[in-house]
N, C-alpha and C. Protein backbone atom coordinates (compact mmCIF):
# COMPACT_ATOMS: atom_id res chain seq x y z
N UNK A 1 111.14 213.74 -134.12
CA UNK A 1 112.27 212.94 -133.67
C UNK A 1 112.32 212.95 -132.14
N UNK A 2 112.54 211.82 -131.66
CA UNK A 2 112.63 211.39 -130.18
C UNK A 2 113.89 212.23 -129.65
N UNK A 3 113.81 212.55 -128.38
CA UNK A 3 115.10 213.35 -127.58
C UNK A 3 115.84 212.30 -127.73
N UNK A 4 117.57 212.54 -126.55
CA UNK A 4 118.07 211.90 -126.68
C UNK A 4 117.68 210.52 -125.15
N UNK A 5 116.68 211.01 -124.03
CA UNK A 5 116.35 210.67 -123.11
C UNK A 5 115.45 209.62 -123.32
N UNK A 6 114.75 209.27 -124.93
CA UNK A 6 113.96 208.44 -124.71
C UNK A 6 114.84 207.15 -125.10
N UNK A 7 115.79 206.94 -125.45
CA UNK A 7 116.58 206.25 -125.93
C UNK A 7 117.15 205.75 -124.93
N UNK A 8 117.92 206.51 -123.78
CA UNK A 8 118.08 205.97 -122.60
C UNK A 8 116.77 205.27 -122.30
N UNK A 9 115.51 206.08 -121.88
CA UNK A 9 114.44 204.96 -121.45
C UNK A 9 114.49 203.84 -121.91
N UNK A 10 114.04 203.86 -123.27
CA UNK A 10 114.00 202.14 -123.95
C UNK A 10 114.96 201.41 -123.31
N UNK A 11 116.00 201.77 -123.60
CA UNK A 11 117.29 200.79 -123.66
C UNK A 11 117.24 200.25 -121.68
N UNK A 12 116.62 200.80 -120.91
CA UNK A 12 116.84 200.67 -119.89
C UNK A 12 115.37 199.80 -119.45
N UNK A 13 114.24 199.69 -120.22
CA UNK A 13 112.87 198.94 -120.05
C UNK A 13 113.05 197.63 -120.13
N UNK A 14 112.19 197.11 -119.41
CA UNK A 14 112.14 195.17 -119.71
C UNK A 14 111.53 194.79 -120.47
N UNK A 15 111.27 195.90 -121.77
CA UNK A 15 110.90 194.98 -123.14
C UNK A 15 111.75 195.10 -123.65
N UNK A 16 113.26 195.80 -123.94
CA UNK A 16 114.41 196.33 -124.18
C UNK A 16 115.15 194.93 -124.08
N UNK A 17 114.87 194.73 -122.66
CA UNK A 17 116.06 193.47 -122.41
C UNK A 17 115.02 192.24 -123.15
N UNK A 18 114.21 192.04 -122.85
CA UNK A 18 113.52 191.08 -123.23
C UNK A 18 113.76 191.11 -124.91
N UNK A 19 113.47 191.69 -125.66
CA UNK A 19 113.58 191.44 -127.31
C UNK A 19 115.31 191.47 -127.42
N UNK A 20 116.28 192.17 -126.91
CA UNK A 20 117.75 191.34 -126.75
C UNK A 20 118.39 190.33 -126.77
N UNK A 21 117.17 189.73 -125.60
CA UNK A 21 117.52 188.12 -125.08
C UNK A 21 116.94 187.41 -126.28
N UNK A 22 115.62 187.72 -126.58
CA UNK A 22 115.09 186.62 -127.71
C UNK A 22 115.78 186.62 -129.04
N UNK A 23 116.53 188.23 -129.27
CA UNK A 23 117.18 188.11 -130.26
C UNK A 23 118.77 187.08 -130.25
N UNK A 24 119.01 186.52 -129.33
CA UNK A 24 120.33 186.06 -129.01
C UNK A 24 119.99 184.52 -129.67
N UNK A 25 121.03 184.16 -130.63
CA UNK A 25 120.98 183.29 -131.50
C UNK A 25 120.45 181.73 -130.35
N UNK A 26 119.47 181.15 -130.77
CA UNK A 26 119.50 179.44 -130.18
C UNK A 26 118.31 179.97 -128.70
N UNK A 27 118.48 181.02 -128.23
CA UNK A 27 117.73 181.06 -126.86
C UNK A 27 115.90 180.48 -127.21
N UNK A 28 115.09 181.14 -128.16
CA UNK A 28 113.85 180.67 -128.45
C UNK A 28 114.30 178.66 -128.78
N UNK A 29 114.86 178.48 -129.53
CA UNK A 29 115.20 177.27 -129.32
C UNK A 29 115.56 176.28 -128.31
N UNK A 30 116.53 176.99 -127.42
CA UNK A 30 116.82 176.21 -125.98
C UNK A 30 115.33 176.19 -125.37
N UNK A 31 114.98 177.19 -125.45
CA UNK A 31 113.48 177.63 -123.95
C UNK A 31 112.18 176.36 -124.85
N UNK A 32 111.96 176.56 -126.23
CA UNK A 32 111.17 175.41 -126.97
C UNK A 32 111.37 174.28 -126.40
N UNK A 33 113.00 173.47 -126.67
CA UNK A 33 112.69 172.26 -126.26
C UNK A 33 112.98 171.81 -124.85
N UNK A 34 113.32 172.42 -123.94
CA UNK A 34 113.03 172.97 -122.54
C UNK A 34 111.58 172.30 -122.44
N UNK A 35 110.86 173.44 -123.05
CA UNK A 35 109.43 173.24 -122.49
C UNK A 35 108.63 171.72 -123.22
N UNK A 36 109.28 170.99 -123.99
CA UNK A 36 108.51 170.05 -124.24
C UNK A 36 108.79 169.00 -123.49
N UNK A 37 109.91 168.96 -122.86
CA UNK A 37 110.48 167.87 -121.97
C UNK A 37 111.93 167.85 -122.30
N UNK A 38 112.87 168.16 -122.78
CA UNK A 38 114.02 167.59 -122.62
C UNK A 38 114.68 168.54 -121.75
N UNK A 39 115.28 167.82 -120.30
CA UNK A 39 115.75 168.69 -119.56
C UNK A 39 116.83 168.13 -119.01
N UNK A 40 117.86 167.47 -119.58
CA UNK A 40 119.37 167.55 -119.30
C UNK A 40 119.95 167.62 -120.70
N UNK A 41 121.27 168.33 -120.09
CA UNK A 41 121.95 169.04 -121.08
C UNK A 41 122.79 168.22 -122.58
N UNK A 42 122.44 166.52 -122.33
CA UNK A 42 122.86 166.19 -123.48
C UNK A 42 121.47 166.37 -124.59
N UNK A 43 120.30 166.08 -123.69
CA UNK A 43 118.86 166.14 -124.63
C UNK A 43 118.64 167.14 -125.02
N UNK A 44 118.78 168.19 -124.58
CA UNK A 44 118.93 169.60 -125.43
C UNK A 44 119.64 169.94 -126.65
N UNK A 45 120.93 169.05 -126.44
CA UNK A 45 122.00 169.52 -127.18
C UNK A 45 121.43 168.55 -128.74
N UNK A 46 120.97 167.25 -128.04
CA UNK A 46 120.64 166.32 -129.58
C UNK A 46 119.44 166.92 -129.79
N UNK A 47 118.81 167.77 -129.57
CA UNK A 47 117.59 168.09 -130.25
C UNK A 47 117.69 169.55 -130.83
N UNK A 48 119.20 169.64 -130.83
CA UNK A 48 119.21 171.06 -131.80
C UNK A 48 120.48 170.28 -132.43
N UNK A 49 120.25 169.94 -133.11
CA UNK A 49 121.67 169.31 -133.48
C UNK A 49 122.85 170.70 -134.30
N UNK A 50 122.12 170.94 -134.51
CA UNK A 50 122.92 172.86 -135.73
C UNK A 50 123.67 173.50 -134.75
N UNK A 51 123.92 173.06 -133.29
CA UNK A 51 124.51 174.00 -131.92
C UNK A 51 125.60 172.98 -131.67
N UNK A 52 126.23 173.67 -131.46
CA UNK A 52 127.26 173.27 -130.49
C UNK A 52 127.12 172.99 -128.92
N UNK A 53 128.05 172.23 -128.38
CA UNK A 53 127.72 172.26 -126.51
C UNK A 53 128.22 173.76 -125.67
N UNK A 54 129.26 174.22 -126.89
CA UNK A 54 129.66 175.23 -126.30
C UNK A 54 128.64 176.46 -126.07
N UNK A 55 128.21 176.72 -127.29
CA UNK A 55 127.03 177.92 -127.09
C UNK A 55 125.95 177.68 -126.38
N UNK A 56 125.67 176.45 -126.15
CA UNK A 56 124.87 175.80 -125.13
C UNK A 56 124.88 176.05 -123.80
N UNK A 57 126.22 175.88 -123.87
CA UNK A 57 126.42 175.61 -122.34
C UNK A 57 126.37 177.52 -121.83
N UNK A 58 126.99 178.25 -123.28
CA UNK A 58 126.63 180.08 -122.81
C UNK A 58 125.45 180.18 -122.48
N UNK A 59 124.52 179.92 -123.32
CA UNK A 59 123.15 180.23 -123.29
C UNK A 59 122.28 180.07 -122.38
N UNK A 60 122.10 178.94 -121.86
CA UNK A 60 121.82 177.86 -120.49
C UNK A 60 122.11 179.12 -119.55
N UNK A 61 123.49 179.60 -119.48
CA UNK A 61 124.01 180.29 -118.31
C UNK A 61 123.80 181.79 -118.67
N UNK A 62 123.44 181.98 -119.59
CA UNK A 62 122.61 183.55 -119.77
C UNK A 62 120.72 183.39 -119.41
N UNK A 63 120.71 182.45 -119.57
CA UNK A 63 118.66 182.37 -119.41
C UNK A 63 119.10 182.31 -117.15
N UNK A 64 120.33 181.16 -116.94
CA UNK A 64 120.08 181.54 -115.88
C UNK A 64 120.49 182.45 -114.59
N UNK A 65 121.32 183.05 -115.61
CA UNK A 65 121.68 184.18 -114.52
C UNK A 65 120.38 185.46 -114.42
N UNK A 66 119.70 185.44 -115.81
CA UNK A 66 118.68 186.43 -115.89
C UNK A 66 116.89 185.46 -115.27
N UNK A 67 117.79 184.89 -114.38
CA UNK A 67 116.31 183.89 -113.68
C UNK A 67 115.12 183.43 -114.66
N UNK A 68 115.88 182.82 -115.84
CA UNK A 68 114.77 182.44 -116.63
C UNK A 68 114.84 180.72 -116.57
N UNK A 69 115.76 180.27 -115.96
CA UNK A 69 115.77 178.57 -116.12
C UNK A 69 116.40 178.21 -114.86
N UNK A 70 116.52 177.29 -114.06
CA UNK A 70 116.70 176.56 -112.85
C UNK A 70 117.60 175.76 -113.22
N UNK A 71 118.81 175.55 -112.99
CA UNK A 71 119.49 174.54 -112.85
C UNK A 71 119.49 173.95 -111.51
N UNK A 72 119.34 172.08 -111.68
CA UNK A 72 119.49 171.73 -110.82
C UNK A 72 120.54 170.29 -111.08
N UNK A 73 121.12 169.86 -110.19
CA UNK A 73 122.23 169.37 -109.90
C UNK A 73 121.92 167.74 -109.10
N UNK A 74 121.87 167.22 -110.03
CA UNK A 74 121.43 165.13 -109.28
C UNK A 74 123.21 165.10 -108.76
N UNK A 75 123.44 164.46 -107.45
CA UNK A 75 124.48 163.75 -107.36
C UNK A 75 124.26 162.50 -107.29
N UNK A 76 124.96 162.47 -108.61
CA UNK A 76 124.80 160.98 -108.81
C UNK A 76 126.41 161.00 -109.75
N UNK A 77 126.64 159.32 -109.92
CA UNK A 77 127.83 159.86 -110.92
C UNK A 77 127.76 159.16 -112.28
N UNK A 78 127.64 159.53 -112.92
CA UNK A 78 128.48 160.70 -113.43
C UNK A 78 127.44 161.69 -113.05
N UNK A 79 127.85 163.40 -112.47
CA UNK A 79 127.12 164.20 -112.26
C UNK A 79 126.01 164.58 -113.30
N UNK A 80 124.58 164.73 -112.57
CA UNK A 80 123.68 164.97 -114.05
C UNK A 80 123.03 166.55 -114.04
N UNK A 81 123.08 166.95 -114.84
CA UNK A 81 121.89 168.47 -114.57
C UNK A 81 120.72 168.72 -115.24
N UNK A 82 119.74 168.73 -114.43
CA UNK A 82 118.96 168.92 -115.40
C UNK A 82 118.54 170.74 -114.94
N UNK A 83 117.62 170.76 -116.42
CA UNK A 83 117.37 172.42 -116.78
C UNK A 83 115.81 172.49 -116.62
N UNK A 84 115.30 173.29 -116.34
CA UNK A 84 113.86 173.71 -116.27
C UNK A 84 113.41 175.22 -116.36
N UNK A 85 112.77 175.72 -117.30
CA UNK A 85 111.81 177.02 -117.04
C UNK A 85 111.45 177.52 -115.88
N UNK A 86 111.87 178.60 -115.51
CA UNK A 86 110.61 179.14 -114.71
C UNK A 86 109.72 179.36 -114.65
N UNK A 87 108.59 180.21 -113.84
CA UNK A 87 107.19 180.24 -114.15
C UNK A 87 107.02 181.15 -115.39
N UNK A 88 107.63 182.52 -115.18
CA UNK A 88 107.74 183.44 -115.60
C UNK A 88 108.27 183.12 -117.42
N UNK A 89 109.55 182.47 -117.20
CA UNK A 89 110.04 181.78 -118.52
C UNK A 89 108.54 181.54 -119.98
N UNK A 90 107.89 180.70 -118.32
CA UNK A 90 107.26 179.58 -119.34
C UNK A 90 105.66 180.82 -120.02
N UNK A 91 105.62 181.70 -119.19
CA UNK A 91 104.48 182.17 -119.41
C UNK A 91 104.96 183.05 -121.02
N UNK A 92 106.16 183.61 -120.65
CA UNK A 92 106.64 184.07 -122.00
C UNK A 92 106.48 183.08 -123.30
N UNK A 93 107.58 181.82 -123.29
CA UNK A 93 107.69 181.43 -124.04
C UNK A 93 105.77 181.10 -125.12
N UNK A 94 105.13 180.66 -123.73
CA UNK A 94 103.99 180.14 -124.01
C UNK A 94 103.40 181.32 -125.05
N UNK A 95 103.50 182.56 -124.99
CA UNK A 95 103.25 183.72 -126.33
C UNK A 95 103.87 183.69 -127.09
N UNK A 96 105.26 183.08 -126.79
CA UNK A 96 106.09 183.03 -128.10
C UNK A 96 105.75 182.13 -129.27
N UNK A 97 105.11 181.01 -128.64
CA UNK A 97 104.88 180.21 -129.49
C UNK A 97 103.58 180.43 -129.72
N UNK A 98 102.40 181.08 -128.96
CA UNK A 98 101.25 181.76 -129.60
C UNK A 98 101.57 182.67 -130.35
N UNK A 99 102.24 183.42 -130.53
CA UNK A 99 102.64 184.17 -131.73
C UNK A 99 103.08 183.55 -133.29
N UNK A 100 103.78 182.23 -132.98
CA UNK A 100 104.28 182.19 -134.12
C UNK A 100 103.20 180.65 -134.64
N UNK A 101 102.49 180.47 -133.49
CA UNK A 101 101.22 179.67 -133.91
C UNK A 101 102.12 177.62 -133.96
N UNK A 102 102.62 177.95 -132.84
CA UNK A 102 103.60 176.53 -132.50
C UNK A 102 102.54 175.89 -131.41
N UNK A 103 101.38 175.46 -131.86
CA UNK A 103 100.20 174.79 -130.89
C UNK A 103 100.52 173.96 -129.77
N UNK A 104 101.11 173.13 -130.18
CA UNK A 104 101.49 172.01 -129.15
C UNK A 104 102.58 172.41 -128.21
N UNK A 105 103.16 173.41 -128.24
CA UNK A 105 104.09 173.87 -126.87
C UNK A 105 103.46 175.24 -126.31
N UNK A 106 101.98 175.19 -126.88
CA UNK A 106 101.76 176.32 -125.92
C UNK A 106 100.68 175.74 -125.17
N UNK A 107 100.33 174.51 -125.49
CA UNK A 107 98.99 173.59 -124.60
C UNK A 107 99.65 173.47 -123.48
């Protein structure tokens, strides 16, 4: 049996946070169709249709406070935003979907 110190370790590693985040309901989904092209926040929202805008709009703002997506801001009006991966994002996701053998979003 592990001390009680390795438990702190884990919980404190960036594979810790990382399998957290992926476990957080819709995030592998947002970052998917992210990466195929839809990058403002109504095209996201119609391409998961099972979500709400609300958890959307959490989620969006959890990938980017943890520097995994770019918001950027058109002034134009009506105001538009669009969303984008980071590098880092994309290199993940790109295993994610080699893992689960999703071909065409990891080309």
């Amino acid at each position: 049996m592990k001390d009680a110190s390795f438990k702190v370790h884990w919980e404190d590693s960036p594979m810790y946070k990382l399998f957290e985040l992926l476990g957080k309901k819709r995030i592998i989904n947002i970052s998917y169709v992210i990466m195929q092209g839809c990058n403002w926040f109504n095209e996201i929202k119609d391409a998961i249709p099972q979500m709400s805008g609300k958890i959307l709009s959490n989620r969006l703002k959890l990938l980017q406070h943890e520097g995994l997506i770019v918001r950027e801001v058109e002034k134009e009006t009506p105001i538009k935003i669009r969303y984008n991966l980071t590098d880092l994002w994309k290199k993940v996701a790109k295993k994610v979907c080699e893992m689960w053998k999703i071909v065409d979003a990891a080309e």
